[in-house]
Protein backbone atom coordinates (compact mmCIF):
# COMPACT_ATOMS: atom_id res chain seq x y z
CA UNK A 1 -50.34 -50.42 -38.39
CA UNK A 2 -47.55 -52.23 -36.82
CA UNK A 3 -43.71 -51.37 -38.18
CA UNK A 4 -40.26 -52.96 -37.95
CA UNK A 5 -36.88 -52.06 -38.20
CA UNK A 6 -34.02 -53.77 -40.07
CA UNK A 7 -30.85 -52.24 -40.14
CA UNK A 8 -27.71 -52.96 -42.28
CA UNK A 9 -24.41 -52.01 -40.47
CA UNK A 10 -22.02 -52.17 -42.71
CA UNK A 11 -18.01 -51.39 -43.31
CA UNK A 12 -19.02 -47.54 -44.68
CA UNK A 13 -22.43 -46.81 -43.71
CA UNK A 14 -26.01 -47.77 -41.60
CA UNK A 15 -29.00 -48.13 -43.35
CA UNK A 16 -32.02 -48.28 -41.02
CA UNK A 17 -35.12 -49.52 -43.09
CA UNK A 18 -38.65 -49.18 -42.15
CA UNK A 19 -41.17 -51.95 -43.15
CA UNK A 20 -44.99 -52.29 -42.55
CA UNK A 21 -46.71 -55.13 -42.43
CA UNK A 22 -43.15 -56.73 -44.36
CA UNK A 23 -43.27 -54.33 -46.64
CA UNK A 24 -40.09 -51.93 -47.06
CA UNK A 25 -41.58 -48.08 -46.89
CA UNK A 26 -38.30 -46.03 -46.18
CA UNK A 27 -34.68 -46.30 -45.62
CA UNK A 28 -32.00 -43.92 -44.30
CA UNK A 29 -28.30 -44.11 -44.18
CA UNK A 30 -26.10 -43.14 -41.18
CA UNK A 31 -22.39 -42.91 -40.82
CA UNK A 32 -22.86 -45.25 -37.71
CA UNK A 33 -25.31 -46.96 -35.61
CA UNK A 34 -26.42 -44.44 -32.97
CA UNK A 35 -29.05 -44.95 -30.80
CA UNK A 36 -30.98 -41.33 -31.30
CA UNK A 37 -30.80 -41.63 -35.11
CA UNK A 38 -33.20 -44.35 -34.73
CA UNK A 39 -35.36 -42.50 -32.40
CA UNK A 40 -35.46 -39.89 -35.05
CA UNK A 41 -36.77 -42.50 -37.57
CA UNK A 42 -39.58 -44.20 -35.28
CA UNK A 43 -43.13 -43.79 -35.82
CA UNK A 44 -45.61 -45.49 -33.17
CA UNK A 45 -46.23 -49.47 -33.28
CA UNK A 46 -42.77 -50.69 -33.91
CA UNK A 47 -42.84 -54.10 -32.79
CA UNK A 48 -40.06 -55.31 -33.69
CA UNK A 49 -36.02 -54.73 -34.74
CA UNK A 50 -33.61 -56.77 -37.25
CA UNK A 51 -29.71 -55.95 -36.82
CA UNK A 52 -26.99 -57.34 -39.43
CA UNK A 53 -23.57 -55.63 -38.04
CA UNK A 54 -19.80 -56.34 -39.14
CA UNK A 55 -18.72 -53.91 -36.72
CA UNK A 56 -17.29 -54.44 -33.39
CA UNK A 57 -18.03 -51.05 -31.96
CA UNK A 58 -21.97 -51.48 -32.41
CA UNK A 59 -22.47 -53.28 -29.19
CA UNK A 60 -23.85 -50.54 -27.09
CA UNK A 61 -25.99 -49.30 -29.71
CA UNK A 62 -27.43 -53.25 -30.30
CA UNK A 63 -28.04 -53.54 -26.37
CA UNK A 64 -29.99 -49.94 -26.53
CA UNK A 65 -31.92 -51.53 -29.02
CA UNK A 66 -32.74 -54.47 -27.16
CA UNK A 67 -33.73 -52.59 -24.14
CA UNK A 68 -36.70 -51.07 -26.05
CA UNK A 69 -37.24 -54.32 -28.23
CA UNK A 70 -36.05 -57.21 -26.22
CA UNK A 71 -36.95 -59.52 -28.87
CA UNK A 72 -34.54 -57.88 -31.35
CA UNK A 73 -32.87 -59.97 -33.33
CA UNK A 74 -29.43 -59.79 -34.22
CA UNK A 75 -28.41 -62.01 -37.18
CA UNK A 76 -25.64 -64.71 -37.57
CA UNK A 77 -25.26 -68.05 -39.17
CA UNK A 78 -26.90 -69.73 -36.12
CA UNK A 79 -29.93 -67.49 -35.77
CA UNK A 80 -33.22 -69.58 -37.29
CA UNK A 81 -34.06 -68.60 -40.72
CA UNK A 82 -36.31 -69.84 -44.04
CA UNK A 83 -33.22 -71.04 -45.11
CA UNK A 84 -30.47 -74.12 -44.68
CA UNK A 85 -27.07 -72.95 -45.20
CA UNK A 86 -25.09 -75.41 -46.77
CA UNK A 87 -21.59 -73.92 -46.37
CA UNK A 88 -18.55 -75.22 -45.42
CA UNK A 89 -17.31 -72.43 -42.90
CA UNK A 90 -20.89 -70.29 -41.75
CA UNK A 91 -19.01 -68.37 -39.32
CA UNK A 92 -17.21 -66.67 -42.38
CA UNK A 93 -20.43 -66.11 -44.48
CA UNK A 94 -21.24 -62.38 -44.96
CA UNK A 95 -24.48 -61.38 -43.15
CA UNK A 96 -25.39 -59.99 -45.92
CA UNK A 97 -24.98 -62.48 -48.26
CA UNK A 98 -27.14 -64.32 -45.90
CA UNK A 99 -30.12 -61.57 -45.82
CA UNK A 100 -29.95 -61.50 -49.57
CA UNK A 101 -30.39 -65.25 -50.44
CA UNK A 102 -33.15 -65.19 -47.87
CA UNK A 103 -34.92 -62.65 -49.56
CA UNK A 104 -34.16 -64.18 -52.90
CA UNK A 105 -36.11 -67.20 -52.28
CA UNK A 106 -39.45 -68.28 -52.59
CA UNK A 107 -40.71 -71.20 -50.60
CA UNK A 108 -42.93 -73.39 -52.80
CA UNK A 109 -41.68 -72.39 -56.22
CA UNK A 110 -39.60 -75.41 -57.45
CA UNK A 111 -37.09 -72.45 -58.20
CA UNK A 112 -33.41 -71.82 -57.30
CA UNK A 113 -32.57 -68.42 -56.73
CA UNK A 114 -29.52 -66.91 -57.45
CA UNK A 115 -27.98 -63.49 -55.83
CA UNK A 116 -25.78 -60.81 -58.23
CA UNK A 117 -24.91 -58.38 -55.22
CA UNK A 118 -22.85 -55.76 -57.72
CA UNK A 119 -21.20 -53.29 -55.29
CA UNK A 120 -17.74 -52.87 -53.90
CA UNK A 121 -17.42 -56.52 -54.11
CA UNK A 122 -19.43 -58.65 -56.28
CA UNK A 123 -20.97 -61.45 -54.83
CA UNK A 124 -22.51 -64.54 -57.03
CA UNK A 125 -24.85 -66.67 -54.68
CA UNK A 126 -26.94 -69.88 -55.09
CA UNK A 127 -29.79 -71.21 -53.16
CA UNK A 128 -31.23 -74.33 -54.78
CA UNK A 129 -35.20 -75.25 -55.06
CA UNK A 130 -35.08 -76.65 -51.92
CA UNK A 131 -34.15 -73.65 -49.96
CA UNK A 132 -30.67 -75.03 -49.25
CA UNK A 133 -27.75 -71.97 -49.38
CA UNK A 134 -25.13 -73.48 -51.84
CA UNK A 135 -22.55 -71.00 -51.71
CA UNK A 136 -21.06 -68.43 -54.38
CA UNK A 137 -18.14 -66.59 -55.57
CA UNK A 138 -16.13 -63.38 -54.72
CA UNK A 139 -14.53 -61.61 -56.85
CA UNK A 140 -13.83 -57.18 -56.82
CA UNK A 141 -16.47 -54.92 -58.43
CA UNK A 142 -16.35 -52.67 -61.36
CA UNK A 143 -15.40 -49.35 -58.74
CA UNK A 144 -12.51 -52.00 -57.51
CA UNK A 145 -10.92 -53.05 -60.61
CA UNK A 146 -11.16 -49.67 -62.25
CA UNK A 147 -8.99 -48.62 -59.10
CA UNK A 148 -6.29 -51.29 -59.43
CA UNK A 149 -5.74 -51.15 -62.66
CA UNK A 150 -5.13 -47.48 -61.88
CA UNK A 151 -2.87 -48.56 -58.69
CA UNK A 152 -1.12 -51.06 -59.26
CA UNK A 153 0.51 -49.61 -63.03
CA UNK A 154 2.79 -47.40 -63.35
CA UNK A 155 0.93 -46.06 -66.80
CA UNK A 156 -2.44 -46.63 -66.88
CA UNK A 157 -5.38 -43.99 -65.98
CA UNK A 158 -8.04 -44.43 -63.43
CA UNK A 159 -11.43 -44.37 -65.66
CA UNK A 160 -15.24 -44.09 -64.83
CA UNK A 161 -17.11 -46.83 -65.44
CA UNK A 162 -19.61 -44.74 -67.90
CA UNK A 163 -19.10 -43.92 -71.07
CA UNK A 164 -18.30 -46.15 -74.40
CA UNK A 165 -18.13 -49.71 -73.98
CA UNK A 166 -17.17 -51.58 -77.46
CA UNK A 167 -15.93 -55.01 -78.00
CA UNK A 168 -12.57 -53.92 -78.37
CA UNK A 169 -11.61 -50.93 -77.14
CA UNK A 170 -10.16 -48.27 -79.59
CA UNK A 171 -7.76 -46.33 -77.42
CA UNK A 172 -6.57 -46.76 -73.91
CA UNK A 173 -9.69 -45.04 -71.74
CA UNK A 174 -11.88 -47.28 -74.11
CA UNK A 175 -10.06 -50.63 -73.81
CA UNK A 176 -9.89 -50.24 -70.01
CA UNK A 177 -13.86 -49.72 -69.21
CA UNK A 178 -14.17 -52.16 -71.58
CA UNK A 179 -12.38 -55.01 -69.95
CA UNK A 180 -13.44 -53.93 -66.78
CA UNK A 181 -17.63 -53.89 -67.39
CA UNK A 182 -17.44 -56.02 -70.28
CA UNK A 183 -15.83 -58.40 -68.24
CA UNK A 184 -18.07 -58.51 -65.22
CA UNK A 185 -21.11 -58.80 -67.42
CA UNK A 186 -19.45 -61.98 -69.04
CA UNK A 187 -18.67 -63.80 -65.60
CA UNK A 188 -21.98 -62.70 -64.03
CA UNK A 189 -24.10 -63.85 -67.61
CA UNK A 190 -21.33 -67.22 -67.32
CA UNK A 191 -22.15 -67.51 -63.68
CA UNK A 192 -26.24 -67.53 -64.34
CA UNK A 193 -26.03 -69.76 -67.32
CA UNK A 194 -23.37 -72.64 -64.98
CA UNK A 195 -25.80 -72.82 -62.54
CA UNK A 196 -28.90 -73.23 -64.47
CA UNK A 197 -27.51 -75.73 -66.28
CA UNK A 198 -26.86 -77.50 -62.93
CA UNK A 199 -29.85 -76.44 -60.86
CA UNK A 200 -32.84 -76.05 -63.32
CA UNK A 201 -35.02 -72.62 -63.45
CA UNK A 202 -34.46 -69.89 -61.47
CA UNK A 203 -35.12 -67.19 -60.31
CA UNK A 204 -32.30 -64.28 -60.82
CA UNK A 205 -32.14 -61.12 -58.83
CA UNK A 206 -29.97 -58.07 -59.36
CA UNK A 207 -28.89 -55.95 -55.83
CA UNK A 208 -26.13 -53.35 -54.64
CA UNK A 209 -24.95 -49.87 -55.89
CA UNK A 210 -24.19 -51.32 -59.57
CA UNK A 211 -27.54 -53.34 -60.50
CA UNK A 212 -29.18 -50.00 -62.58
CA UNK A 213 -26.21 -49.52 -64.48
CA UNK A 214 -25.63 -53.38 -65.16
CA UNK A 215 -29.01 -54.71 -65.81
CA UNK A 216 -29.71 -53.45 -68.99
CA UNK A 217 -26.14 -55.23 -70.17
CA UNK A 218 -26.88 -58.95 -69.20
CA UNK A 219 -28.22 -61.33 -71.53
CA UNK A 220 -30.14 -62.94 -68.51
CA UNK A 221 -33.66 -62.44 -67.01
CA UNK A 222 -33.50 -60.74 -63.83
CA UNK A 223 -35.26 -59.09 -61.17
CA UNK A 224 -33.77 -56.09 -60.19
CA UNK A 225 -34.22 -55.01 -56.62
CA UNK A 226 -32.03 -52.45 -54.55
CA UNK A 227 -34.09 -53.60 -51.38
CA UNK A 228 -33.18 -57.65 -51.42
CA UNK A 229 -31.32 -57.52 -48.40
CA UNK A 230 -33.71 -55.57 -46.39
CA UNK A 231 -36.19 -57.90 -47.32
CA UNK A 232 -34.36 -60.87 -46.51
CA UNK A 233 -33.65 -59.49 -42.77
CA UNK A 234 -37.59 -58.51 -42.37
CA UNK A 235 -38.62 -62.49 -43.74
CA UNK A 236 -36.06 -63.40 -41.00
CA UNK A 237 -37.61 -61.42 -38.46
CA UNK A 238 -41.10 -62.83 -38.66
CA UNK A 239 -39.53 -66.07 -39.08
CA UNK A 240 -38.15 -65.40 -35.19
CA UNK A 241 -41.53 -64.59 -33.94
């Protein structure tokens, strides 16, 4: 059976998933991208390695890599993809924003697709039916504006994002995780309904650290799938071959 690698390095951690045949079978998280964690992780018959990095200080780790898989593939706005993307400034767009929409769209299906990535940040991304990458929007995540509200007050608590969430909140713990999740459950269900109206039927999926504990609160169908981006850098890797 033949295996490939595709590893996330991103600002916290490195995940290093395992696929067969294209399809995801494991994942493991590092605290950086070091050359005998992989080894650890290996079985025979890789054939091939996916990197997305934001880090600077992964480029002896990426040339280690390439030494045992010459062909691997380290992603960017220029490297060839199932995808067109139709953004004003590429060189800005997150790598992972880019491994997300690829793995968010299906070829052939007269759908758009669009990408909820709920974690730190939350990212809202569009690609259209004909596999063109439209763009999104930015804004902080529910772990992010819990904290400011916190930080930036002189008064008001820091509060978990579980627990009672009512229309209007009935004391001051209440009225916070209210705004907070009730908020970002309007502007991602407002988000969803904009773009359909613009772009026709599509096809909605839910990623990052937040999707479990958002996806039962949005009006919207969605597909909820924690391993979107890994999928999107595997479909990228055949697509080099």
């Amino acid at each position: 059976m033949a295996y490939q690698l595709a590893i996330d390095s991103g600002n916290t951690s490195v995940k290093v998933y395992l696929a067969a045949d294209g399809e995801i079978v494991g994942c493991h998280r590092f605290a950086c991208l070091a050359d005998a964690d992989i080894d650890s992780l290996c079985p025979s018959g890789v054939d091939g390695c996916i990197v997305s990095t934001v880090r600077s200080d992964d480029a002896a780790a990426i040339e280690a890599l390439k030494c045992r898989w010459p062909d691997t593939v380290v992603l960017s706005h220029t490297t060839p993809m199932p995808i067109t993307i139709a953004y004003a400034t590429p060189e800005s767009l997150g790598r992972d924003r880019i491994a997300a929409a690829v793995g968010a769209y299906t070829p052939g299906s007269g759908h758009a697709a669009v990408v909820i990535d709920a974690g730190t940040a939350l990212t809202l991304d569009v690609v259209d039916c004909d596999g063109r990458f439209m763009g999104g929007n930015i804004s902080p995540g529910i772990s992010m504006r819990l904290r400011a509200l916190n930080h930036f007050t002189q008064r008001l608590p820091l509060v978990e994002a579980a627990g009672d969430t009512p229309i209007a909140g009935y004391d001051t713990i209440t009225a916070i995780r209210s705004g907070v999740v009730n908020g970002i459950v309007a502007e991602i269900d407002g988000f969803i309904s904009a773009v359909a109206d613009k772009f026709g039927v599509l096809d909605v999926y839910l990623t990052g650290g937040d999707a479990i504990f958002l996806a039962n609160r949005l009006k919207s169908s969605i597909f909820v799938d924690e391993n979107l981006l890994a999928k999107g850098l595997i479909r990228i890797l055949k697509y080099n071959r």
